[in-house]
C-alpha atoms as a PDB file:
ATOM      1  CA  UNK A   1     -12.309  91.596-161.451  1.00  0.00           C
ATOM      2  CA  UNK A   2     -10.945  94.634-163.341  1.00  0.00           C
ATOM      3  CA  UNK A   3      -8.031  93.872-165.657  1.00  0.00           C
ATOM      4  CA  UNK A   4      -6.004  96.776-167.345  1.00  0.00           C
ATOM      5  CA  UNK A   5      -2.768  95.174-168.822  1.00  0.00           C
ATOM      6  CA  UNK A   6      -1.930  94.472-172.624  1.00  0.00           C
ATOM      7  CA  UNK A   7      -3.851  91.166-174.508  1.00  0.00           C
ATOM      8  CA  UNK A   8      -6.751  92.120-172.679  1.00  0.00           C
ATOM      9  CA  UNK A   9      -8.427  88.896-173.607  1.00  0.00           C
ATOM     10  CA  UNK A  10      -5.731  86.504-173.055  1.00  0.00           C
ATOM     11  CA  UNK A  11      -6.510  87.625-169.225  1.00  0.00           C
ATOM     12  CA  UNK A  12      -9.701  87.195-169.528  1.00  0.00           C
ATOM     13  CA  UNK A  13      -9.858  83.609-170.616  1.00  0.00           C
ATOM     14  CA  UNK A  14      -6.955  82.834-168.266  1.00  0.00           C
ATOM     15  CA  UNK A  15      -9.584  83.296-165.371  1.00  0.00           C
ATOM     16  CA  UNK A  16     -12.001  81.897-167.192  1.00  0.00           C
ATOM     17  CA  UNK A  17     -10.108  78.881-167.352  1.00  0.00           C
ATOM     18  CA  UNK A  18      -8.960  79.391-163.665  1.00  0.00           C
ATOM     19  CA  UNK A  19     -12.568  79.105-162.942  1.00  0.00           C
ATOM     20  CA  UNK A  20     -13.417  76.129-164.733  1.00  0.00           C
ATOM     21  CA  UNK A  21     -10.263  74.175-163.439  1.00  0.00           C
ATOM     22  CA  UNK A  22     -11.321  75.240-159.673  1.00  0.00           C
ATOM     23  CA  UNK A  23     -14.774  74.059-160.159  1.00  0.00           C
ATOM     24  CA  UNK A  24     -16.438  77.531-159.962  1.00  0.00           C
ATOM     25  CA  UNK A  25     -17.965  76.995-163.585  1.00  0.00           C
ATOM     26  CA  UNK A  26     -18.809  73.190-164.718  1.00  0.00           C
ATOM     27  CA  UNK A  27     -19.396  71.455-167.896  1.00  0.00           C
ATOM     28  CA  UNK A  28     -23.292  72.387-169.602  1.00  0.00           C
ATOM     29  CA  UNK A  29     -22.831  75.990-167.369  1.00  0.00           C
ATOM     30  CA  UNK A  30     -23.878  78.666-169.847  1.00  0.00           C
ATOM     31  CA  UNK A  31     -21.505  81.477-169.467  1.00  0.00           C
ATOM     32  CA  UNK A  32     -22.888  85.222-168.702  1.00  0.00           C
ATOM     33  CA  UNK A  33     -23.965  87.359-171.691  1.00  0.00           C
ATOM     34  CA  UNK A  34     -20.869  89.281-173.498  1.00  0.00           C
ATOM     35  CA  UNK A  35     -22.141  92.461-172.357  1.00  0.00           C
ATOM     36  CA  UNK A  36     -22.438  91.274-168.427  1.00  0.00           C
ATOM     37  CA  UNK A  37     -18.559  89.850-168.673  1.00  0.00           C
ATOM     38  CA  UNK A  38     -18.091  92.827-170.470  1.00  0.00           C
ATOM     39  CA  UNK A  39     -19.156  94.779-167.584  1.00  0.00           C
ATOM     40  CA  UNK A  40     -17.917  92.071-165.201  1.00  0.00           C
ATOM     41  CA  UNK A  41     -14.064  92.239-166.078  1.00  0.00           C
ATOM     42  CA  UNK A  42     -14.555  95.902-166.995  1.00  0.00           C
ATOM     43  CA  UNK A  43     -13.287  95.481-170.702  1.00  0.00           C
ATOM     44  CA  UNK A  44     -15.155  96.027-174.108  1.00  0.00           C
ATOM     45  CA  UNK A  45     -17.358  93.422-175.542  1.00  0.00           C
ATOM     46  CA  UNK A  46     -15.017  93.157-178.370  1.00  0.00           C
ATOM     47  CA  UNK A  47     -11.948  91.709-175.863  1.00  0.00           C
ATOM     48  CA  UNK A  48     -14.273  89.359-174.253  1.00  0.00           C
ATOM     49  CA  UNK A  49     -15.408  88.459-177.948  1.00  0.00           C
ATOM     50  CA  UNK A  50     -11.886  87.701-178.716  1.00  0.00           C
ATOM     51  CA  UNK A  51     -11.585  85.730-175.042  1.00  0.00           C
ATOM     52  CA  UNK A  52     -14.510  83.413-176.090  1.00  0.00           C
ATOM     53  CA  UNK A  53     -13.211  82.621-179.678  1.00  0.00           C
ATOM     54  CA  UNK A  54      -9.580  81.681-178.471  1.00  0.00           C
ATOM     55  CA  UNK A  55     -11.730  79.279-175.565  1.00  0.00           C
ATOM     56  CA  UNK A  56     -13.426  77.747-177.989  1.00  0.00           C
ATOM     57  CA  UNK A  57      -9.930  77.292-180.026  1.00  0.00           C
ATOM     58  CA  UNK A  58      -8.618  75.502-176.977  1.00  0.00           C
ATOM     59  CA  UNK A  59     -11.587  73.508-176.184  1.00  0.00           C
ATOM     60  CA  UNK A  60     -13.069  75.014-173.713  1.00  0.00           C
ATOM     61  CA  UNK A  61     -16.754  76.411-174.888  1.00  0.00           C
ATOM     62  CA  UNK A  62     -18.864  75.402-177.432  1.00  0.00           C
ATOM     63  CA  UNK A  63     -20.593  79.414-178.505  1.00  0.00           C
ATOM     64  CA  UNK A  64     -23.930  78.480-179.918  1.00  0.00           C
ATOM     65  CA  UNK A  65     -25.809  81.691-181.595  1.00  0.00           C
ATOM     66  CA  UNK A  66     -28.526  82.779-180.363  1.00  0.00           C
ATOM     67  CA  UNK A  67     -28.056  80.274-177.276  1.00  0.00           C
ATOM     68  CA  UNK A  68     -25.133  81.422-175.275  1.00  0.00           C
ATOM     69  CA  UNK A  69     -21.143  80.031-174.754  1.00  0.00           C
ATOM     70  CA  UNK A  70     -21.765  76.854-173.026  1.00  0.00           C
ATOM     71  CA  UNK A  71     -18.426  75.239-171.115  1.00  0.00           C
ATOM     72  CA  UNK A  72     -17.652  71.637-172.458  1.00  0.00           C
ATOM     73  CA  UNK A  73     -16.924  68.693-170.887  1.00  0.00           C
ATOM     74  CA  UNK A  74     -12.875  68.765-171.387  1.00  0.00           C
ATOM     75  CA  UNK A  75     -10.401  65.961-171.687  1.00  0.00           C
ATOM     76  CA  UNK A  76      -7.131  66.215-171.083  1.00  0.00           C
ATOM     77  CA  UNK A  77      -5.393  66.587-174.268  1.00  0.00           C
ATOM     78  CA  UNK A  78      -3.199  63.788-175.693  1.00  0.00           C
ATOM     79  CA  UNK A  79      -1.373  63.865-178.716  1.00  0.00           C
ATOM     80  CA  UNK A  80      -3.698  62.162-181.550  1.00  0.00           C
ATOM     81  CA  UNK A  81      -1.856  59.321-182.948  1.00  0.00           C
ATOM     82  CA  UNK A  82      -4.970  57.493-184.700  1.00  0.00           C
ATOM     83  CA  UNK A  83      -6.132  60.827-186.149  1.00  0.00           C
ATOM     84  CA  UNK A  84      -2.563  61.355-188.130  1.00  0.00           C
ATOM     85  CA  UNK A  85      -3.020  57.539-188.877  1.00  0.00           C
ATOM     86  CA  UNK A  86       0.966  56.922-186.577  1.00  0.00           C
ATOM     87  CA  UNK A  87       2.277  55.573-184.300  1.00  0.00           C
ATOM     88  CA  UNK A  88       4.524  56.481-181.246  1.00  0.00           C
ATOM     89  CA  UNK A  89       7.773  55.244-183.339  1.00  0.00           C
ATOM     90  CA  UNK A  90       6.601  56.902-186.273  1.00  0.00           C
ATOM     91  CA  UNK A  91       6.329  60.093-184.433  1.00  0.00           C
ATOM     92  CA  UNK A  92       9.998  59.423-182.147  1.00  0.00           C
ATOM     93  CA  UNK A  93      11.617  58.338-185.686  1.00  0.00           C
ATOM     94  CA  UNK A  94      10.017  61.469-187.796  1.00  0.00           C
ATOM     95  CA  UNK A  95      10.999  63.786-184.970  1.00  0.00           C
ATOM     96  CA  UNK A  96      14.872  62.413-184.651  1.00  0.00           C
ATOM     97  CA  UNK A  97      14.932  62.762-188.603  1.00  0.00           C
ATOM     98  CA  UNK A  98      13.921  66.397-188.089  1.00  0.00           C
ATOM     99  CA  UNK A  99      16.533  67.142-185.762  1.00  0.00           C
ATOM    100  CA  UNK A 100      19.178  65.609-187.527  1.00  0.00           C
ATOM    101  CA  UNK A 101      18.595  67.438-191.019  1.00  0.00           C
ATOM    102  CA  UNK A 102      16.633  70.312-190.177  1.00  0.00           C
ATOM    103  CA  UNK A 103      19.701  71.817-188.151  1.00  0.00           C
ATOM    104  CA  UNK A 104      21.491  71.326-191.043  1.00  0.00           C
ATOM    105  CA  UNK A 105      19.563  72.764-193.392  1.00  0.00           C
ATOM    106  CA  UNK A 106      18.770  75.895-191.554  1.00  0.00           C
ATOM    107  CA  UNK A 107      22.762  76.803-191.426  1.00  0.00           C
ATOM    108  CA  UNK A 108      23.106  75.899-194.680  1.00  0.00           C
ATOM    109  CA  UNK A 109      20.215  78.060-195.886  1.00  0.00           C
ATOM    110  CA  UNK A 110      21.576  80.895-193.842  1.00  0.00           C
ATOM    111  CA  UNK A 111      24.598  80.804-196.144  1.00  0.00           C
ATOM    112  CA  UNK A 112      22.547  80.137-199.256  1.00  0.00           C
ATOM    113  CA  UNK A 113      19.777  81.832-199.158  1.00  0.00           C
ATOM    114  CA  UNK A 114      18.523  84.642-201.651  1.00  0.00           C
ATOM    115  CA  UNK A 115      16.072  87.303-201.556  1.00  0.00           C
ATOM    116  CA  UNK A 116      13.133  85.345-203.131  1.00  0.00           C
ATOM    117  CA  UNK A 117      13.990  82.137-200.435  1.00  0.00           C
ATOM    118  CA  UNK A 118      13.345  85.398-197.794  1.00  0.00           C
ATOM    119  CA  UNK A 119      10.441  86.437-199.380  1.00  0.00           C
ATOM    120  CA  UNK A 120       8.475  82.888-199.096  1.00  0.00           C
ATOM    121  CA  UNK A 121       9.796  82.108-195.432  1.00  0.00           C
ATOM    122  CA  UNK A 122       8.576  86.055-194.497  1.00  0.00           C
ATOM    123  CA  UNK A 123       5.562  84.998-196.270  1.00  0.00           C
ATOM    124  CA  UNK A 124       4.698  82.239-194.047  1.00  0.00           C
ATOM    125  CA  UNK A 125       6.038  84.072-191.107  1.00  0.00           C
ATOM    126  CA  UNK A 126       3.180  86.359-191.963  1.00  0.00           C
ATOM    127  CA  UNK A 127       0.717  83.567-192.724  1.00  0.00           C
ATOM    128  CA  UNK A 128       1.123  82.349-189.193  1.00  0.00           C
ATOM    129  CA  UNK A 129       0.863  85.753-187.574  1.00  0.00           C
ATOM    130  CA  UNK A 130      -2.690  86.168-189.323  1.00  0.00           C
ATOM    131  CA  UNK A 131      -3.737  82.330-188.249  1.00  0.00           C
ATOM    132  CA  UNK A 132      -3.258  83.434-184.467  1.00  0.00           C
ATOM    133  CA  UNK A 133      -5.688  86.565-184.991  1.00  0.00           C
ATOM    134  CA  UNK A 134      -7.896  84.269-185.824  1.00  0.00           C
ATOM    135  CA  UNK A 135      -7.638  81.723-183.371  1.00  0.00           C
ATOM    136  CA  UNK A 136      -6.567  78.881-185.754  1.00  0.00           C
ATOM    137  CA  UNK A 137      -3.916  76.572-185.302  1.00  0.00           C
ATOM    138  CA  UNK A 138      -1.873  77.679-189.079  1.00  0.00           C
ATOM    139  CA  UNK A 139       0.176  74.163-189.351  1.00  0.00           C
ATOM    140  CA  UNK A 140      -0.079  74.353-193.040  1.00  0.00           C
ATOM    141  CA  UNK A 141       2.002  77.854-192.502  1.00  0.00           C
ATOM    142  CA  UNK A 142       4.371  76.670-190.214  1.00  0.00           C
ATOM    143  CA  UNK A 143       5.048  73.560-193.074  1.00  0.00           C
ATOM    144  CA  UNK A 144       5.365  76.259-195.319  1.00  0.00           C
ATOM    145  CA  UNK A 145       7.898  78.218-193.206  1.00  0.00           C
ATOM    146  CA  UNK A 146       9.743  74.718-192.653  1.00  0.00           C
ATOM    147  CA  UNK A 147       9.938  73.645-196.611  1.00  0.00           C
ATOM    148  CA  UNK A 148      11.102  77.270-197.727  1.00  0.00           C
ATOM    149  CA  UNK A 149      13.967  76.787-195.545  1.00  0.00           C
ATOM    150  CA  UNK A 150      14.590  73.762-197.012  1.00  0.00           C
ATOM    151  CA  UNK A 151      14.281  75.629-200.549  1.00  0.00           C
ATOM    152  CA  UNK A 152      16.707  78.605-199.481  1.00  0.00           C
ATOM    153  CA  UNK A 153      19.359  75.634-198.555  1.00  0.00           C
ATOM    154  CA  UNK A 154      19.786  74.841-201.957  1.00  0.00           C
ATOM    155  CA  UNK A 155      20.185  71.182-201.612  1.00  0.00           C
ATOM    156  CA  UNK A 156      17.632  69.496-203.954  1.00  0.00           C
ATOM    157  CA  UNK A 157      17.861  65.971-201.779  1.00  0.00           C
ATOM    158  CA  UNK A 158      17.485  67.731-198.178  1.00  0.00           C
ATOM    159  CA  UNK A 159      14.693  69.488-200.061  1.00  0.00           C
ATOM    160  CA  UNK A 160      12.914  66.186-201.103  1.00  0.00           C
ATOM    161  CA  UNK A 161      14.013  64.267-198.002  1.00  0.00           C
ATOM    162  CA  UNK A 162      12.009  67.014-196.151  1.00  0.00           C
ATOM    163  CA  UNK A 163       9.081  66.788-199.149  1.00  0.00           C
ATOM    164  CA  UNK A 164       8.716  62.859-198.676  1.00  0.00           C
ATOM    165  CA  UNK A 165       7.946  63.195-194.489  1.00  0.00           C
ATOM    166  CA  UNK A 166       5.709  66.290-195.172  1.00  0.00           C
ATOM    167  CA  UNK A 167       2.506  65.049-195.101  1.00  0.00           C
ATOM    168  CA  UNK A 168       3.447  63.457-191.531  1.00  0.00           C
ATOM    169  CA  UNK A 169       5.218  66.868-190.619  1.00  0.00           C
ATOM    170  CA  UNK A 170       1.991  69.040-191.232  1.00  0.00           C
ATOM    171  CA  UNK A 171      -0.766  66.427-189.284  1.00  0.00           C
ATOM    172  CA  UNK A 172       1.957  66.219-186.317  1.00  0.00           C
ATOM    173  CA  UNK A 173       2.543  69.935-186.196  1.00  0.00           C
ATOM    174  CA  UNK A 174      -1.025  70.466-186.099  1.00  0.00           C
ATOM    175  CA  UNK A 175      -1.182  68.428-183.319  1.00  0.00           C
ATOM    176  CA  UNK A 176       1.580  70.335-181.258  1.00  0.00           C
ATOM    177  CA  UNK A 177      -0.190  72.666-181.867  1.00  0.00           C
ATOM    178  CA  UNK A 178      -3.287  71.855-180.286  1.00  0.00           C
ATOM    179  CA  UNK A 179      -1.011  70.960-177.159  1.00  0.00           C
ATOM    180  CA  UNK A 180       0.540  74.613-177.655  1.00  0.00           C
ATOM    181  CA  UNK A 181      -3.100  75.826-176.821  1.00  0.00           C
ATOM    182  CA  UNK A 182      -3.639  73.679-174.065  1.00  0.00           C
ATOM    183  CA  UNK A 183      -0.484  74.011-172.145  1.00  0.00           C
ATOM    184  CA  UNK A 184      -0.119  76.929-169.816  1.00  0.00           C
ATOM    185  CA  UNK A 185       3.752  77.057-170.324  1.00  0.00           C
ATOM    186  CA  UNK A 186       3.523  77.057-174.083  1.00  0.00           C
ATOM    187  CA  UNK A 187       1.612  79.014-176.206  1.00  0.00           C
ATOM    188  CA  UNK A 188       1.253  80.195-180.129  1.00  0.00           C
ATOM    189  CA  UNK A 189       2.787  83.019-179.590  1.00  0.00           C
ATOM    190  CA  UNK A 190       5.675  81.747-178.512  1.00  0.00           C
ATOM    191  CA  UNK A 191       5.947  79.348-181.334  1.00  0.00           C
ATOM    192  CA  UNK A 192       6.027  81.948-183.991  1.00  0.00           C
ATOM    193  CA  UNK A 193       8.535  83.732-181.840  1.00  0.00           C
ATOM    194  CA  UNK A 194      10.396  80.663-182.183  1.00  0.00           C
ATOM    195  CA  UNK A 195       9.956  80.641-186.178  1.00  0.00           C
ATOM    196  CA  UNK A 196      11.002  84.787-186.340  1.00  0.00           C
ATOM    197  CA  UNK A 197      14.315  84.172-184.691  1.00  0.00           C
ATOM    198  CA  UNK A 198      14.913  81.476-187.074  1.00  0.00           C
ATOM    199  CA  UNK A 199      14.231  83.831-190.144  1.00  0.00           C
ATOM    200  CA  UNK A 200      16.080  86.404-188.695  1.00  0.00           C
ATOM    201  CA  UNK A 201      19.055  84.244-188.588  1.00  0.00           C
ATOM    202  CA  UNK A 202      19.057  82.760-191.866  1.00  0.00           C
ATOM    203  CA  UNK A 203      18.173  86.736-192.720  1.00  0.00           C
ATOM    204  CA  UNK A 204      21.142  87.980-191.523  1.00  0.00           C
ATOM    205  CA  UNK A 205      23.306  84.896-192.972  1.00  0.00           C
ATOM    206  CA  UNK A 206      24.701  83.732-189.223  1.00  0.00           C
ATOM    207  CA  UNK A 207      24.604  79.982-190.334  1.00  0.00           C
ATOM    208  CA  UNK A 208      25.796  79.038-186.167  1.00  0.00           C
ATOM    209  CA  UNK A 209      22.841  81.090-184.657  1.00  0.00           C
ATOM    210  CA  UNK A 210      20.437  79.703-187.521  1.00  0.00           C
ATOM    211  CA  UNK A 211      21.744  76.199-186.285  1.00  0.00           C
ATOM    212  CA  UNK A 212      21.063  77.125-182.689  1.00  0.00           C
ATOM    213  CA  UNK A 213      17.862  78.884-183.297  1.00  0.00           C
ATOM    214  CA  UNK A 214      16.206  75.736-185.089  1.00  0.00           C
ATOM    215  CA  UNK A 215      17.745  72.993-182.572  1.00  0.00           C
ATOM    216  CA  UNK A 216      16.055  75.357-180.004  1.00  0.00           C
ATOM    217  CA  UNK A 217      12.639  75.260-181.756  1.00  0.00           C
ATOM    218  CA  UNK A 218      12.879  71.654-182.394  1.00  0.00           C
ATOM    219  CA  UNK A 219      13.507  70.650-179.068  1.00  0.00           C
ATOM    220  CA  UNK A 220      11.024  72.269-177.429  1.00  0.00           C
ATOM    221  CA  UNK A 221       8.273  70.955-179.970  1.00  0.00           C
ATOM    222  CA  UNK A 222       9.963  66.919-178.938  1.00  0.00           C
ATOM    223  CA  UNK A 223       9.629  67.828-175.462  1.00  0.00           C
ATOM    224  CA  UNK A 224       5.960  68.746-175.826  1.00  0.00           C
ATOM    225  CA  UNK A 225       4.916  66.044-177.815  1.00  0.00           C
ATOM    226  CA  UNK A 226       6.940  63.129-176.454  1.00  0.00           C
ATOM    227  CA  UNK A 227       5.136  64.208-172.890  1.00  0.00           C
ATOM    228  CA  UNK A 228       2.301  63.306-174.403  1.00  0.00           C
ATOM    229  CA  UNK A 229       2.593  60.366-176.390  1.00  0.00           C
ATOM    230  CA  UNK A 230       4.191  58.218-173.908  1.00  0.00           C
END
């Protein structure tokens, strides 16, 4: 199959994936050499390089050097409440707390903010932009991105209201994350998307559109992980 369209290697693992879902590749199947998929999909061994790093991001091969890319035996992924050390409430209360102050905050820091509080939320813009290059999930970035708005509204107890449910906030984002990866509808990309119309709100000091641009984000992230925590 020849593929020619941009994010070459997002294609490629798609029908990677396609195959392993239909049963055309199984679990312990060592995948073809990079330079026969290479010649296979008709791409560079570079994009099909890329393609087997963001599988084995999502779960789907295990690459052992100087072995091969094996495909792994795959569960369905759930959100990981023992790993976080939560529970379902804890998760259903922490996400109702965001979306009650976090929509605040982001109008009020669209109002308040200054050119350093842009700086830091660019900064971790840019952190996360890097951590999907590499294939890694960046939920330390994305708390980042979430605390400097919290810094720019200039409200020192929304700042350590947000401070004191941080720890939870990163382990639960990282988590959404990893059911970012898995989900065909979502994707990382579309998360920091999601975080750049934020900034570009509270940029341009339009505290209603900041509002509406964070209750956006926020309510797709509850949908995802309430679908998989109940």
């Amino acid at each position: 199959m020849k593929i020619s369209n941009q994010k070459l290697y997002e294609k490629v693992a798609d029908v990677i994936i396609f195959d392993i879902n239909e049963g055309r590749i199984n679990p312990g199947d060592r995948l073809p050499s990079i330079k026969a998929l290479s010649e296979s999909f008709g791409v560079g061994q570079a994009t099909i390089r890329e393609a087997l790093n963001a599988l084995r991001a999502m779960g789907y091969v295990d690459i052992k050097h100087g072995q091969g890319t094996f495909v792994i035996n795959r569960e369905e992924t759930k959100f990981n409440l023992e790993a976080i050390n939560a529970n379902v409430e804890d998760i259903e209360n922490l996400l109702e707390v965001r979306n009650i102050v976090e929509v605040g905050v982001a109008r009020l820091a669209a109002s308040n903010r200054d050119e350093n509080n842009l700086k830091e939320i660019e900064a971790a813009l840019f952190d996360m932009k890097v951590a999907i290059k590499k294939n890694e999930l960046g939920e330390a970035s994305d708390l980042r991105f979430h605390l400097a708005i919290a810094d720019a509204s200039n409200n020192y107890m929304l700042k350590q209201l947000l401070r004191n449910v941080s720890e939870l906030m990163q382990h639960t984002m990282k988590e959404t994350r990893r059911i970012y990866l898995y989900t065909k509808s979502k994707s990382i990309e579309k998360l920091y998307n999601e975080h750049k119309d934020i900034y570009e709100a509270i940029k341009s000091q339009n505290s209603k559109l900041a509002e509406e641009k964070m209750a956006f984000h926020l309510s797709e992230v509850e949908n995802a992980v309430l679908k998989h925590i109940r």
